[in-house]
Protein backbone atom coordinates (compact mmCIF):
# COMPACT_ATOMS: atom_id res chain seq x y z
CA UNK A 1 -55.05 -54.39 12.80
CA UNK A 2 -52.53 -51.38 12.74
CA UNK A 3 -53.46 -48.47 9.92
CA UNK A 4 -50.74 -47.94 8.21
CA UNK A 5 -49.68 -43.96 8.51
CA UNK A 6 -48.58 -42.81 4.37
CA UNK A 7 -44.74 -40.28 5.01
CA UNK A 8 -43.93 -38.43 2.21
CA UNK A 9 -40.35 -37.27 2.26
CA UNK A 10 -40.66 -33.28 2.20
CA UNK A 11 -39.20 -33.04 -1.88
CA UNK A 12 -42.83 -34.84 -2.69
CA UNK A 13 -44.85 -31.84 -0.57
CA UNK A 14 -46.67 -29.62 -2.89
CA UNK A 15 -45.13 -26.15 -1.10
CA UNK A 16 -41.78 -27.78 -0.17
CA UNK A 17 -39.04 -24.85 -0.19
CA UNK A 18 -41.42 -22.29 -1.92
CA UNK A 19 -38.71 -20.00 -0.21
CA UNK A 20 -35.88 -20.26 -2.39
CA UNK A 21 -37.48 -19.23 -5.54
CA UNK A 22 -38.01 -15.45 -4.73
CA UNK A 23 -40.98 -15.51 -7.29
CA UNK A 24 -43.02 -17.33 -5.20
CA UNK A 25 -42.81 -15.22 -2.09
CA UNK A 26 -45.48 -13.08 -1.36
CA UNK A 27 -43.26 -10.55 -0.10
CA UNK A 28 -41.09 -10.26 -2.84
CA UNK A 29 -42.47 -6.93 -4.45
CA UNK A 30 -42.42 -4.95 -0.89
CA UNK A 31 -38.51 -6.04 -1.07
CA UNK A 32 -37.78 -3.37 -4.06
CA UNK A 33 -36.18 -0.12 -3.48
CA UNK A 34 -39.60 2.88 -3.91
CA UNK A 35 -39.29 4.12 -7.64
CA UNK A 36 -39.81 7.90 -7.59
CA UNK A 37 -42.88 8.83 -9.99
CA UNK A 38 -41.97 10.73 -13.80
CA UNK A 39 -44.03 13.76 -12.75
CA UNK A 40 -42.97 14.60 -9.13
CA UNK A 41 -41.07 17.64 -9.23
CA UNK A 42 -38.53 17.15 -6.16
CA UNK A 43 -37.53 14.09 -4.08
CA UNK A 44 -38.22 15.25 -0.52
CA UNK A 45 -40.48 17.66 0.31
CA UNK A 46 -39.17 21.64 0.88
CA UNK A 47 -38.70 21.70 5.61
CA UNK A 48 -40.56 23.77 7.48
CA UNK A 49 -38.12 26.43 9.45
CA UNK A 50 -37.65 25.12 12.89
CA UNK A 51 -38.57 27.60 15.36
CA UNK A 52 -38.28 26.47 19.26
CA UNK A 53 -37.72 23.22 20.23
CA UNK A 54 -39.32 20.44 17.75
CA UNK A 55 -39.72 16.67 19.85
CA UNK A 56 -38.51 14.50 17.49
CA UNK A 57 -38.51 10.37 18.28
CA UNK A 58 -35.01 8.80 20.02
CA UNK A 59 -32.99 7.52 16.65
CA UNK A 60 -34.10 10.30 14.85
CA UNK A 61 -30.85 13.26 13.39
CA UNK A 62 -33.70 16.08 12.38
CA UNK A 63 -37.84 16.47 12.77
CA UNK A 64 -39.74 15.36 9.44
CA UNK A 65 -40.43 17.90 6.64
CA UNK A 66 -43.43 18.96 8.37
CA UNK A 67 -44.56 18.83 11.93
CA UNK A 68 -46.85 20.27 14.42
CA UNK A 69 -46.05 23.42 16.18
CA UNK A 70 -49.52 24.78 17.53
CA UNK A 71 -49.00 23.73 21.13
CA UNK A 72 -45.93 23.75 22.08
CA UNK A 73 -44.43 21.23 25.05
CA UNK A 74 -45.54 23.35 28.77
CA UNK A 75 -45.74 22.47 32.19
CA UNK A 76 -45.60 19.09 33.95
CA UNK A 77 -47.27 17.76 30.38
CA UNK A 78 -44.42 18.92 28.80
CA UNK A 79 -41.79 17.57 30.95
CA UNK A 80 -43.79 14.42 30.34
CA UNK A 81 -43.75 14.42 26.89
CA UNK A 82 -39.72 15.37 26.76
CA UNK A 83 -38.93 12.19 28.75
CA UNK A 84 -41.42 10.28 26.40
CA UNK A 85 -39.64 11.20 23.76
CA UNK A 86 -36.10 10.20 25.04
CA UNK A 87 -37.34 6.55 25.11
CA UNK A 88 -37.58 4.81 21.55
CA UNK A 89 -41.38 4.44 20.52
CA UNK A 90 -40.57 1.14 20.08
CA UNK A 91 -40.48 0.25 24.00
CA UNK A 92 -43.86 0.69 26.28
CA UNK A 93 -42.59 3.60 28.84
CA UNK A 94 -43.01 5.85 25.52
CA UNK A 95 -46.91 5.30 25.37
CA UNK A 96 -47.01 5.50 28.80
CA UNK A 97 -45.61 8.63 29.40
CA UNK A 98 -47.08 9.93 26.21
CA UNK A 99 -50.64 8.86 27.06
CA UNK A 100 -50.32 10.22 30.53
CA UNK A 101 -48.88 13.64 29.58
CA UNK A 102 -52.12 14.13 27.15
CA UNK A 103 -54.39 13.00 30.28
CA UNK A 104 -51.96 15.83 32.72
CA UNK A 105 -52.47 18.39 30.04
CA UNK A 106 -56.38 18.15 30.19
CA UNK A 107 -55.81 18.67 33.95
CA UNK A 108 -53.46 21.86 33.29
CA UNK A 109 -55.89 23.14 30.95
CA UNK A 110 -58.77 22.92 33.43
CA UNK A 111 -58.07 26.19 34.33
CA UNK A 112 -58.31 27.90 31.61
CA UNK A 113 -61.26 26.34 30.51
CA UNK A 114 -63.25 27.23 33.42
CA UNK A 115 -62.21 30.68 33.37
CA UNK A 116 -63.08 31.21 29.71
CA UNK A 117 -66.71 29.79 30.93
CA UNK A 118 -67.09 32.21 32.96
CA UNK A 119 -66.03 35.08 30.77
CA UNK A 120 -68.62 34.20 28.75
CA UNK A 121 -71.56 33.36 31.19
CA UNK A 122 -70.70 36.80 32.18
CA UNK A 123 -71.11 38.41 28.76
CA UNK A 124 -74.28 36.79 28.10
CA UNK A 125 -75.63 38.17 31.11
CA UNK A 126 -74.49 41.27 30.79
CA UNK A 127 -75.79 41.04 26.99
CA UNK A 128 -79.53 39.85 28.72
CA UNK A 129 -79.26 42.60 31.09
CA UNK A 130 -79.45 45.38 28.33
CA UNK A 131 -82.99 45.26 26.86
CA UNK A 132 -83.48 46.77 23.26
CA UNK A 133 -86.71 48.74 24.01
C-alpha cells in the first residue's frame, strides 16, 4: 500500500510571496535614505588639511574627513602598501599586500628598535656606574 504524498499548490503556503508586500520584508527599514538628526549642527564633518600623500582605497575621489597621518608610507613597506592600495579592497591581493607590508615594516623597524635598546642599556649602566655616596 502506497502513502499518499499531500501537494499544496504554493498560493495555500503560509509564507508564499512574502516578497511582494514590502512590509513584510525584514529588510525593508535598512532600504530608507539616513535621516539627519534635529540637533546635529553640520552634515559632514569639517576635513582635516591634507598634508603629503594620504592612501586612500581604489574608487575613492578624496581621503575621509579624518585619517591617520602618524606614520607615513616608507621603505619597501611603503611601496607595499601603495600597490595595496591600487587594488580595490574588495579583491584578495589587497589583504595580501596589506598584511605583508605590516609584517615588512616590523622587519624595517628592527633596526631601530635594537638600537634604541641599546641606548638605553647604556644609560642605565652608566646611571649604575655613578654611586650616590
Amino acid at each position: 500500500m502506497e502513502a499518499e504524498t499531500e501537494c499544496m499548490r504554493p498560493v495555500e503556503l503560509p509564507y508564499w510571496a512574502v516578497d511582494l508586500c514590502p512590509g513584510n520584508r525584514p529588510g525593508v527599514p535598512r532600504e530608507a535614505p539616513p535621516h539627519p538628526l534635529a540637533f546635529a549642527h553640520w552634515t559632514e564633518p569639517e576635513r582635516q588639511p591634507i598634508e603629503g600623500r594620504v592612501l586612500t582605497r581604489a574608487g575613492l575621489a578624496r581621503p575621509t574627513p579624518v585619517f591617520s597621518t602618524a606614520v607615513p608610507p616608507r621603505g619597501v613597506s611603503g611601496v607595499l602598501r601603495r600597490v595595496a592600495y591600487e587594488v580595490p579592497d574588495h579583491r584578495l591581493p589587497h589583504w595580501i599586500l596589506a598584511f605583508v607590508a605590516d609584517r615588512v615594516d616590523v622587519l624595517e623597524s628592527l633596526p631601530r628598535l635594537l638600537l634604541r635598546r641599546a641606548a638605553r642599556a647604556g644609560k642605565r649602566r652608566s646611571m649604575a656606574s655613578r654611586s650616590p655616596c
